[in-house]
PDB file of N, CA and C in Angstrom:
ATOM      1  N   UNK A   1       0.820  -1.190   0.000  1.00  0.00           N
ATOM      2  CA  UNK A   1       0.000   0.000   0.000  1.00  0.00           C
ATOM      3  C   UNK A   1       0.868   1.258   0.000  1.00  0.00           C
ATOM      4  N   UNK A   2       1.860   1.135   0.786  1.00  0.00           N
ATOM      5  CA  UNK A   2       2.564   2.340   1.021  1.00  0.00           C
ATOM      6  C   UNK A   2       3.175   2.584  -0.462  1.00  0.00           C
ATOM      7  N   UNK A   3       3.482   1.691  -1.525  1.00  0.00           N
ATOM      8  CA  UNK A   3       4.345   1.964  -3.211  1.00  0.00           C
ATOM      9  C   UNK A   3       3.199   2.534  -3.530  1.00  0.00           C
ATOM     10  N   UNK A   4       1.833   1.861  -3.445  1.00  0.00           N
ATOM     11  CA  UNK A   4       0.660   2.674  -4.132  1.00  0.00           C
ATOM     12  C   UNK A   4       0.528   4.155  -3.894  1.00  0.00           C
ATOM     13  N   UNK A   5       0.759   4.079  -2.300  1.00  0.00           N
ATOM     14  CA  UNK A   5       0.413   5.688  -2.111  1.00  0.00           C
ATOM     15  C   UNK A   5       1.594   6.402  -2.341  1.00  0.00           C
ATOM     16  N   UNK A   6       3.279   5.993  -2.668  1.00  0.00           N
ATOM     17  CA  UNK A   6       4.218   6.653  -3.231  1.00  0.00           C
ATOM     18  C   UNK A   6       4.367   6.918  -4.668  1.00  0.00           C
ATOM     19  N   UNK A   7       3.523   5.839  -5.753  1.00  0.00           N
ATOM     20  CA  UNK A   7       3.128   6.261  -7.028  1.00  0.00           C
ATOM     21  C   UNK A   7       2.094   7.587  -7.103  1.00  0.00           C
ATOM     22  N   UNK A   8       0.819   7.441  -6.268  1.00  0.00           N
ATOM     23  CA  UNK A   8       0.004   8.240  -6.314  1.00  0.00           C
ATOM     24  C   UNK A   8       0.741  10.241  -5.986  1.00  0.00           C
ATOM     25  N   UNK A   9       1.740   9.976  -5.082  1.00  0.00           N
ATOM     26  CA  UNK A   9       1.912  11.498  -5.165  1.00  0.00           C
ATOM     27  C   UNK A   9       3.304  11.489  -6.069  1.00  0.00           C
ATOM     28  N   UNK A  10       4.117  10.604  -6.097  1.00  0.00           N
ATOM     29  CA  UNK A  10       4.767  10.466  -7.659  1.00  0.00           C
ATOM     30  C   UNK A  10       4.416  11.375  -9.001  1.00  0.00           C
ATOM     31  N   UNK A  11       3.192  11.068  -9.147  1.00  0.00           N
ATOM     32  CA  UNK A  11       2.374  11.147 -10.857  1.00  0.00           C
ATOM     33  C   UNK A  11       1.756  12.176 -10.167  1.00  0.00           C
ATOM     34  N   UNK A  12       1.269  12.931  -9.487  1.00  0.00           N
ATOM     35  CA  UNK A  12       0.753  13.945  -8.600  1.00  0.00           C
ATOM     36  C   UNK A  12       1.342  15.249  -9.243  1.00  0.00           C
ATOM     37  N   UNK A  13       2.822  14.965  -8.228  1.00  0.00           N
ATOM     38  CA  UNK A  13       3.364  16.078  -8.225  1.00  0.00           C
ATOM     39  C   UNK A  13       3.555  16.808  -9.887  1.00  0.00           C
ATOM     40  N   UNK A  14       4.153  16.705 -10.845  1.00  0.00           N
ATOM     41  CA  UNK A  14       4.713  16.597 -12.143  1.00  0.00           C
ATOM     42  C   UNK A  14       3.123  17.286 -12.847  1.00  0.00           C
ATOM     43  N   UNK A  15       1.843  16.223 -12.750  1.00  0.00           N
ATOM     44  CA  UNK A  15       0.882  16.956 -12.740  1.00  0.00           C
ATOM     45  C   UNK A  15      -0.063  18.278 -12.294  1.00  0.00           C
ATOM     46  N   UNK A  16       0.332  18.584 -11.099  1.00  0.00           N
ATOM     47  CA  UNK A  16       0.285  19.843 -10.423  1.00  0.00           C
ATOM     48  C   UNK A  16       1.727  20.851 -10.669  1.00  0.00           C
ATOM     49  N   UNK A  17       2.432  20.569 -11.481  1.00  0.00           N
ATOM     50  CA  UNK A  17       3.496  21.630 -11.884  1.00  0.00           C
ATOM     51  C   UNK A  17       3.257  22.066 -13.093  1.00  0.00           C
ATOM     52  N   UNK A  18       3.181  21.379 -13.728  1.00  0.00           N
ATOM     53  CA  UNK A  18       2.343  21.585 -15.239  1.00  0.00           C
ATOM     54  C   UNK A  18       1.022  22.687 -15.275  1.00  0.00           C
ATOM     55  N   UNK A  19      -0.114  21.966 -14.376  1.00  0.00           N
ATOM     56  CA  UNK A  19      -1.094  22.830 -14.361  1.00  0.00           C
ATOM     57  C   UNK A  19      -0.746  24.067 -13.656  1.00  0.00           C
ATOM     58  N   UNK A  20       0.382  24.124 -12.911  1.00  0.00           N
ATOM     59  CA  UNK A  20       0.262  25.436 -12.201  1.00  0.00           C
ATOM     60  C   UNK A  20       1.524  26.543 -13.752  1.00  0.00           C
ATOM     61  N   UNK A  21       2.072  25.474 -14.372  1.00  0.00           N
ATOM     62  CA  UNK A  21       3.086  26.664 -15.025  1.00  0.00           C
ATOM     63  C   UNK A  21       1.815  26.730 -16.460  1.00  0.00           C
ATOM     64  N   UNK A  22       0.998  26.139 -16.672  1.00  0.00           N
ATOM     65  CA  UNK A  22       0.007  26.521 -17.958  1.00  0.00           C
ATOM     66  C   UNK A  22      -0.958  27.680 -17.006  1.00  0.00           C
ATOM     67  N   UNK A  23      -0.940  27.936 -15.513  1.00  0.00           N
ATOM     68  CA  UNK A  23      -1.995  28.987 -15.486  1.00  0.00           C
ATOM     69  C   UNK A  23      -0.934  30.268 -15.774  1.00  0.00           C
ATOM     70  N   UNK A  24       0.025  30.096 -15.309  1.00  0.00           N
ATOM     71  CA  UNK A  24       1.356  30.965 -15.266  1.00  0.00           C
ATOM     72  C   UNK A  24       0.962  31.586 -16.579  1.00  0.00           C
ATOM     73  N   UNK A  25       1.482  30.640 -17.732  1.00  0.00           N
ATOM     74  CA  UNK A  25       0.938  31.248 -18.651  1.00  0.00           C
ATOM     75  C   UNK A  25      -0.314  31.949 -18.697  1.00  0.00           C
ATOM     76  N   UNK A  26      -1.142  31.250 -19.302  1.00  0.00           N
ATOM     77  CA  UNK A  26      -2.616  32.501 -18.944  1.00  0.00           C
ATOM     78  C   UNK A  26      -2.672  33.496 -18.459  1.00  0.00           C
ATOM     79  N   UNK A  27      -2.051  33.104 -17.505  1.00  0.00           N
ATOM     80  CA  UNK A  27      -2.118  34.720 -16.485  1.00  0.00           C
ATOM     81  C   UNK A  27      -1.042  35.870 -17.248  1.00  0.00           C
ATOM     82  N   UNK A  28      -0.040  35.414 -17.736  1.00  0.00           N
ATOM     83  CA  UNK A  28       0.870  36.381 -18.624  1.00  0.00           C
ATOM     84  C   UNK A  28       0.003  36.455 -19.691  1.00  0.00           C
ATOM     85  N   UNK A  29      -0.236  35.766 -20.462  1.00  0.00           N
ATOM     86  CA  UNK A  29      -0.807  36.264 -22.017  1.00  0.00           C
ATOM     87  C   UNK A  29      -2.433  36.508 -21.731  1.00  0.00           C
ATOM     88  N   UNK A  30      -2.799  36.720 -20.658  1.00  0.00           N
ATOM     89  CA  UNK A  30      -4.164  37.520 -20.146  1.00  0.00           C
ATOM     90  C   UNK A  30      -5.432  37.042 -20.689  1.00  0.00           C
ATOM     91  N   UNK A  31      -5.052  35.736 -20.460  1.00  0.00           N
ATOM     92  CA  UNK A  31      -6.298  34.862 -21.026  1.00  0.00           C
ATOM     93  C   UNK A  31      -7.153  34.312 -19.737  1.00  0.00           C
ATOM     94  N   UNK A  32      -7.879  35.475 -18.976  1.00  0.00           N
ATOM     95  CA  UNK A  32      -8.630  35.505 -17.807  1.00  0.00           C
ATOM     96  C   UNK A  32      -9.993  34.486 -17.910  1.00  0.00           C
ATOM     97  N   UNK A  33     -10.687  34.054 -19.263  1.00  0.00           N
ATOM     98  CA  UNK A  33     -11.618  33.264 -18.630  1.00  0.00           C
ATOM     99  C   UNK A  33     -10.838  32.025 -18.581  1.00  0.00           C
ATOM    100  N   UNK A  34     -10.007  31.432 -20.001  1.00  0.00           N
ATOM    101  CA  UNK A  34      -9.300  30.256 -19.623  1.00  0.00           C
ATOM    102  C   UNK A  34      -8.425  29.866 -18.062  1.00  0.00           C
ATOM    103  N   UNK A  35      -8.253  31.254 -17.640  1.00  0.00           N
ATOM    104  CA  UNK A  35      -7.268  31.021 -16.110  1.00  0.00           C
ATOM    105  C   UNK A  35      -8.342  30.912 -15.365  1.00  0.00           C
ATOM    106  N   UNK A  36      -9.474  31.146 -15.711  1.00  0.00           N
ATOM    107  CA  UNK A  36     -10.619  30.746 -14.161  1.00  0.00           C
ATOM    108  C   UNK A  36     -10.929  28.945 -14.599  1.00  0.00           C
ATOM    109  N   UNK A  37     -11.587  29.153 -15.439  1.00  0.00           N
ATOM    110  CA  UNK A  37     -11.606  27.582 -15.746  1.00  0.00           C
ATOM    111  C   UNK A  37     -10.661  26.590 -15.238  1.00  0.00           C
ATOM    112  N   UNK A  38      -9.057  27.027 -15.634  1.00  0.00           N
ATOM    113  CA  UNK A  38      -8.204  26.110 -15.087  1.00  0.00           C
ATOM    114  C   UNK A  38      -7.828  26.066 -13.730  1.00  0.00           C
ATOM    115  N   UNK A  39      -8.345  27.025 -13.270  1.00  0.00           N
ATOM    116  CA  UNK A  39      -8.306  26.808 -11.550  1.00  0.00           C
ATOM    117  C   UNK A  39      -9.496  26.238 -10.887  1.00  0.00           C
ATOM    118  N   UNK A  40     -10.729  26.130 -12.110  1.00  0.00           N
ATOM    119  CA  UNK A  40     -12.273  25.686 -11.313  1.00  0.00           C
ATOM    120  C   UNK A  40     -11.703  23.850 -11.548  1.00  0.00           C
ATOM    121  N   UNK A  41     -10.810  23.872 -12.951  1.00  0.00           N
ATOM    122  CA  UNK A  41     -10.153  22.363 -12.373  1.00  0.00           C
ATOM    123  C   UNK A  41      -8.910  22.121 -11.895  1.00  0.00           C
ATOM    124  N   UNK A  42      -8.810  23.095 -11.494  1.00  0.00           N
ATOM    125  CA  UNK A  42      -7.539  22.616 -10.439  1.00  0.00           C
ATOM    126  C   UNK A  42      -8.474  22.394  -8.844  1.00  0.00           C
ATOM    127  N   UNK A  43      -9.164  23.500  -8.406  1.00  0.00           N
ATOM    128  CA  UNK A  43      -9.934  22.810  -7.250  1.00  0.00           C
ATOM    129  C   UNK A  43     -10.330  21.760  -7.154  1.00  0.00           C
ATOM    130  N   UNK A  44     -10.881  21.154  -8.426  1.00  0.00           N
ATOM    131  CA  UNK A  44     -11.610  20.069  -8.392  1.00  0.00           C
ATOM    132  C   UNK A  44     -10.982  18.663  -8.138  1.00  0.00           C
ATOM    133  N   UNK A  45      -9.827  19.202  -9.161  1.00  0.00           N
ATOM    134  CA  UNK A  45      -8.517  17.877  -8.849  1.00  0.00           C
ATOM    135  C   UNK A  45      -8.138  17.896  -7.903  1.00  0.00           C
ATOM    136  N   UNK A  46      -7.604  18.926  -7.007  1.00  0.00           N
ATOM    137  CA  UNK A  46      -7.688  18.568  -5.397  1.00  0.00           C
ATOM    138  C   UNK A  46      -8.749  17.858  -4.641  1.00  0.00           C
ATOM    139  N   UNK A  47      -9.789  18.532  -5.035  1.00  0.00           N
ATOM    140  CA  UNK A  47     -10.955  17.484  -4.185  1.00  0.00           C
ATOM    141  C   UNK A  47     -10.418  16.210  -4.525  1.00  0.00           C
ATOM    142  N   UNK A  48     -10.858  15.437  -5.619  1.00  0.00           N
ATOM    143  CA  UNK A  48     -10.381  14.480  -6.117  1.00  0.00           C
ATOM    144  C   UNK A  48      -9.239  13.809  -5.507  1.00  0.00           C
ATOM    145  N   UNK A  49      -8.194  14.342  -5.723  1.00  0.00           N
ATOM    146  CA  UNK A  49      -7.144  13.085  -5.344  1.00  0.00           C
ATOM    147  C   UNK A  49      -7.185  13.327  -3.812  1.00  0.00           C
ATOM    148  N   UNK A  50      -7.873  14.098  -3.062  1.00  0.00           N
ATOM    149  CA  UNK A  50      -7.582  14.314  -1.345  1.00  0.00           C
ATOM    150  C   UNK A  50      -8.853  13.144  -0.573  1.00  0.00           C
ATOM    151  N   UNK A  51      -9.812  13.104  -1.784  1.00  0.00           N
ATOM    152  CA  UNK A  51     -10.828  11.265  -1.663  1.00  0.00           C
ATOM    153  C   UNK A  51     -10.238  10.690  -1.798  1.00  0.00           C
ATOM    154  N   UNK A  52      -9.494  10.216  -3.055  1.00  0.00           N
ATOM    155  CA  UNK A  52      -8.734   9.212  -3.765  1.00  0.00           C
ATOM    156  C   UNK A  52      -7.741   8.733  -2.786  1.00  0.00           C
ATOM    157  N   UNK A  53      -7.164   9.697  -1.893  1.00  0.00           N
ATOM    158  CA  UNK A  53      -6.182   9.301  -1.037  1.00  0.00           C
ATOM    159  C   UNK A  53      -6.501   9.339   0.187  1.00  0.00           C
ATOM    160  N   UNK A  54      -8.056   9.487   0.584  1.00  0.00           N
ATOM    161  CA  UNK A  54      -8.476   9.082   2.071  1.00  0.00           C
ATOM    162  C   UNK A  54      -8.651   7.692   1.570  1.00  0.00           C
ATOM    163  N   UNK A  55      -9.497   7.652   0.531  1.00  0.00           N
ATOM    164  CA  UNK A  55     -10.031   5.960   0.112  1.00  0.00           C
ATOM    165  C   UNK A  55      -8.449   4.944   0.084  1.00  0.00           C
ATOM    166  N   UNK A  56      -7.451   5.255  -0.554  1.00  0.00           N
ATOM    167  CA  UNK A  56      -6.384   4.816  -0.563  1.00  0.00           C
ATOM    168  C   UNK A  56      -5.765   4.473   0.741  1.00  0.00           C
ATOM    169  N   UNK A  57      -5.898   5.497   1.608  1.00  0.00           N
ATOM    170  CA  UNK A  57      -5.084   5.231   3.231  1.00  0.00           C
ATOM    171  C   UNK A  57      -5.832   4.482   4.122  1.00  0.00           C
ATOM    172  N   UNK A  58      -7.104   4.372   3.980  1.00  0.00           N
ATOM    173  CA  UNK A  58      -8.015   3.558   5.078  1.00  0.00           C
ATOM    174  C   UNK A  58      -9.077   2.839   4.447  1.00  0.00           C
ATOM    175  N   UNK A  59      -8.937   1.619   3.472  1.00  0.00           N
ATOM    176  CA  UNK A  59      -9.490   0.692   3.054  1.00  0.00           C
ATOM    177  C   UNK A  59     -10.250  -0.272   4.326  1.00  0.00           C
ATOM    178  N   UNK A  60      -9.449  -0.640   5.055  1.00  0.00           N
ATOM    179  CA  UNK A  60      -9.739  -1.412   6.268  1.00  0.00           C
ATOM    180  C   UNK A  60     -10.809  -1.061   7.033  1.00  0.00           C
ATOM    181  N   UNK A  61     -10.571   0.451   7.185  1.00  0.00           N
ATOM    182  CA  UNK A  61     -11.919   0.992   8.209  1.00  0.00           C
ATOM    183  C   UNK A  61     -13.143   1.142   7.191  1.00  0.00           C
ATOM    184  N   UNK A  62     -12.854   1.325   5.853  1.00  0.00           N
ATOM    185  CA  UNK A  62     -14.076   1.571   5.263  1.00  0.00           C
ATOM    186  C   UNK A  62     -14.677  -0.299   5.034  1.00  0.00           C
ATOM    187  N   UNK A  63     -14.347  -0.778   4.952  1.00  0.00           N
ATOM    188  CA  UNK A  63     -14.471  -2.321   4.596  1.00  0.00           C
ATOM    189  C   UNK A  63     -15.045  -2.801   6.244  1.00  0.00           C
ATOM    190  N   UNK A  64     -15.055  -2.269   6.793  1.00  0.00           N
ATOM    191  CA  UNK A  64     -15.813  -2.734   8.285  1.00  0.00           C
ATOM    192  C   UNK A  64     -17.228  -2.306   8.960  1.00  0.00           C
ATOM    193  N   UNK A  65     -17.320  -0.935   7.725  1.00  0.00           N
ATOM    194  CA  UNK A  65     -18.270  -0.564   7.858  1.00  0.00           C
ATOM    195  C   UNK A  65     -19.642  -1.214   7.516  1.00  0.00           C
ATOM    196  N   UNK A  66     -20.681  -1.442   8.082  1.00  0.00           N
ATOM    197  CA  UNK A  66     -21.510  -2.417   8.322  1.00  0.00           C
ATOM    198  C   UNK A  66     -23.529  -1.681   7.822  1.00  0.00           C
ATOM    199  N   UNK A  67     -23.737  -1.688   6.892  1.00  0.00           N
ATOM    200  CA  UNK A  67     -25.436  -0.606   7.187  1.00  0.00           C
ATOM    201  C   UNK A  67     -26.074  -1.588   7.484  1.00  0.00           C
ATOM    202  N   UNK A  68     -27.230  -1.366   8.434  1.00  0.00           N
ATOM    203  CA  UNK A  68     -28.214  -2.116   8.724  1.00  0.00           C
ATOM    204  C   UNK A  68     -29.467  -2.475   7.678  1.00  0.00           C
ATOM    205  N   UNK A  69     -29.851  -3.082   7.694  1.00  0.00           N
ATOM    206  CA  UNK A  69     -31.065  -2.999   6.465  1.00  0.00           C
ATOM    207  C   UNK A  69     -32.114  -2.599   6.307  1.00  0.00           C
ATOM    208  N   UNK A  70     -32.479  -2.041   7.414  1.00  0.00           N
ATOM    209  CA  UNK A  70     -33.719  -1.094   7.386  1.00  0.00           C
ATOM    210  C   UNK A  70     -33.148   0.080   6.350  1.00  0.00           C
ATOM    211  N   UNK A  71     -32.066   0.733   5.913  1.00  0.00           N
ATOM    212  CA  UNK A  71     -31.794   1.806   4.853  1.00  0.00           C
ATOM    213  C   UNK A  71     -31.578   1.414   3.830  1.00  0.00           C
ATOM    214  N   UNK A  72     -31.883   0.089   3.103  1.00  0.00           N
ATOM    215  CA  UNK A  72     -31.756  -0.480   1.760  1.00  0.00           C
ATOM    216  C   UNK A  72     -33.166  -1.136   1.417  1.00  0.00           C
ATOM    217  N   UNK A  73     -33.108  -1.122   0.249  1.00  0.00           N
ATOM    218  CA  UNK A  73     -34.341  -2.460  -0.120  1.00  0.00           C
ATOM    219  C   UNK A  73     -33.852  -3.725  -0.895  1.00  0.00           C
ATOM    220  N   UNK A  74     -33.371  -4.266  -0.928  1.00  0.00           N
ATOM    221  CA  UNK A  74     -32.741  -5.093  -1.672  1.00  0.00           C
ATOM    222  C   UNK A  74     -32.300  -6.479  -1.500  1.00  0.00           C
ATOM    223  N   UNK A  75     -31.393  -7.216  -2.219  1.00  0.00           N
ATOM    224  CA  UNK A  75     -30.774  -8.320  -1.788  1.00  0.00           C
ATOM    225  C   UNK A  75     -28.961  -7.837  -1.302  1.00  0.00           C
ATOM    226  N   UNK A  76     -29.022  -7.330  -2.227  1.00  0.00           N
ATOM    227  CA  UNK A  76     -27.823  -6.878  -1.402  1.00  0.00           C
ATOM    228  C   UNK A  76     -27.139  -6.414   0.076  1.00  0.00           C
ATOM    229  N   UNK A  77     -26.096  -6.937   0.396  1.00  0.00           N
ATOM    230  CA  UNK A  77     -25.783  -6.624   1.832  1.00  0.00           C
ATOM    231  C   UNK A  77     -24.626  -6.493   2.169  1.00  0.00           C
ATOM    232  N   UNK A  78     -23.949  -5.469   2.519  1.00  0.00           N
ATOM    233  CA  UNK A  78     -22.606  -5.096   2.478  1.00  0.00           C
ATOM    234  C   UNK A  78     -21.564  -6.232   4.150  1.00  0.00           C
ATOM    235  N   UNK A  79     -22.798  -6.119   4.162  1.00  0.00           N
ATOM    236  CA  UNK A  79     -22.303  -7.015   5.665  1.00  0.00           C
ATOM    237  C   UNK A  79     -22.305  -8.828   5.704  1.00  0.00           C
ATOM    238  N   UNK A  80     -21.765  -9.611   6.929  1.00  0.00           N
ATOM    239  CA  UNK A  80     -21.956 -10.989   6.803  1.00  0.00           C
ATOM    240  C   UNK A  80     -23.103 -11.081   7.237  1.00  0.00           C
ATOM    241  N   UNK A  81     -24.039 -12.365   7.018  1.00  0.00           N
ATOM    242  CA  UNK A  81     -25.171 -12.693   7.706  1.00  0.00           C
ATOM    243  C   UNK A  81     -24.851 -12.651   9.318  1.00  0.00           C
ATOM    244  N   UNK A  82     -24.222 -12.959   9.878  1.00  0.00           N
ATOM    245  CA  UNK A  82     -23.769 -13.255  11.300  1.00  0.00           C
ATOM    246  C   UNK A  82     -23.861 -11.986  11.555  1.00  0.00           C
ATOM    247  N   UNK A  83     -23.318 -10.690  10.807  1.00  0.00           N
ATOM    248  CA  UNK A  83     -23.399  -9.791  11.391  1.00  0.00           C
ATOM    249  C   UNK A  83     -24.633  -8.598  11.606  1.00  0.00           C
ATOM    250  N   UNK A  84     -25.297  -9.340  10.691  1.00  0.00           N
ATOM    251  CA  UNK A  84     -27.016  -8.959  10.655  1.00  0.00           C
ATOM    252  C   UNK A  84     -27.504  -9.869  11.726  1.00  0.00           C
ATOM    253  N   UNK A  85     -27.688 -10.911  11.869  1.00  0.00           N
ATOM    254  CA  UNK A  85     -28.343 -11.734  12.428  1.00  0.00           C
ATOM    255  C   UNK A  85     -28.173 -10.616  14.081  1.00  0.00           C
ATOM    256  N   UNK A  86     -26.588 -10.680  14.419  1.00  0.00           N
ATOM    257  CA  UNK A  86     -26.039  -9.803  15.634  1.00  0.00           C
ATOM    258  C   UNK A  86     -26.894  -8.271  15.987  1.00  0.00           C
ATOM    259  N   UNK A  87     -26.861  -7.843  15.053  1.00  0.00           N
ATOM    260  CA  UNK A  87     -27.856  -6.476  15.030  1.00  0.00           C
ATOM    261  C   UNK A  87     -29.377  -6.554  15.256  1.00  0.00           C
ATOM    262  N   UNK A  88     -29.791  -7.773  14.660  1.00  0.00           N
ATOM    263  CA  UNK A  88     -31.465  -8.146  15.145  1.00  0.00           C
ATOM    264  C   UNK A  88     -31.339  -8.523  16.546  1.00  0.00           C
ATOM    265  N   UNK A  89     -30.472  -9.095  17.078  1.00  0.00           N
ATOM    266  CA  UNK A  89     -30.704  -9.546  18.392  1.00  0.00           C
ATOM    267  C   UNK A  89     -30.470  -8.167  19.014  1.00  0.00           C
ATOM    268  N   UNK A  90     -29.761  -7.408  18.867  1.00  0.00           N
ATOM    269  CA  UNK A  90     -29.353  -6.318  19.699  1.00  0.00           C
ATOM    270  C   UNK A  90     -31.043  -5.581  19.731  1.00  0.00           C
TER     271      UNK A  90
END
């Protein structure tokens, strides 16, 4: 996990230098709506990889997480039977 999350800001960084020297530009050759745009996706790509890399760092805790079934309708069940069965008794 830890190579995964050293590729992930690897390919990161190189990508966030780029986008920051193409606003550089813009901003010199005064191309003001293209420089808003590229910062409405540069926010966005932050959002993005700052999920990407909660989801990346704590697989385990999200994988334990358990919904009860009264908030679904379905066959589906993210949980074991044992661990439903445990929740009806409670």
């Amino acid at each position: 996990m830890v190579l995964l999350l050293t590729i992930f800001v690897a390919v990161s960084l190189p990508v966030e230098f780029s986008i920051h020297r193409y606003s550089y530009w813009l901003q010199k050759t005064n191309r003001k709506p293209s420089l808003e745009a590229v910062e409405k996706m540069t926010e966005e790509l932050m959002l993005l990889r700052f999920i990407s890399l909660l989801l990346k760092a704590t697989p385990s805790m999200i994988a334990n997480i358990c919904i009860p079934s009264k908030f679904y309708n379905s066959n589906f069940s993210p949980c074991l039977r044992s661990e439903i069965d445990e929740e009806i008794e409670k």
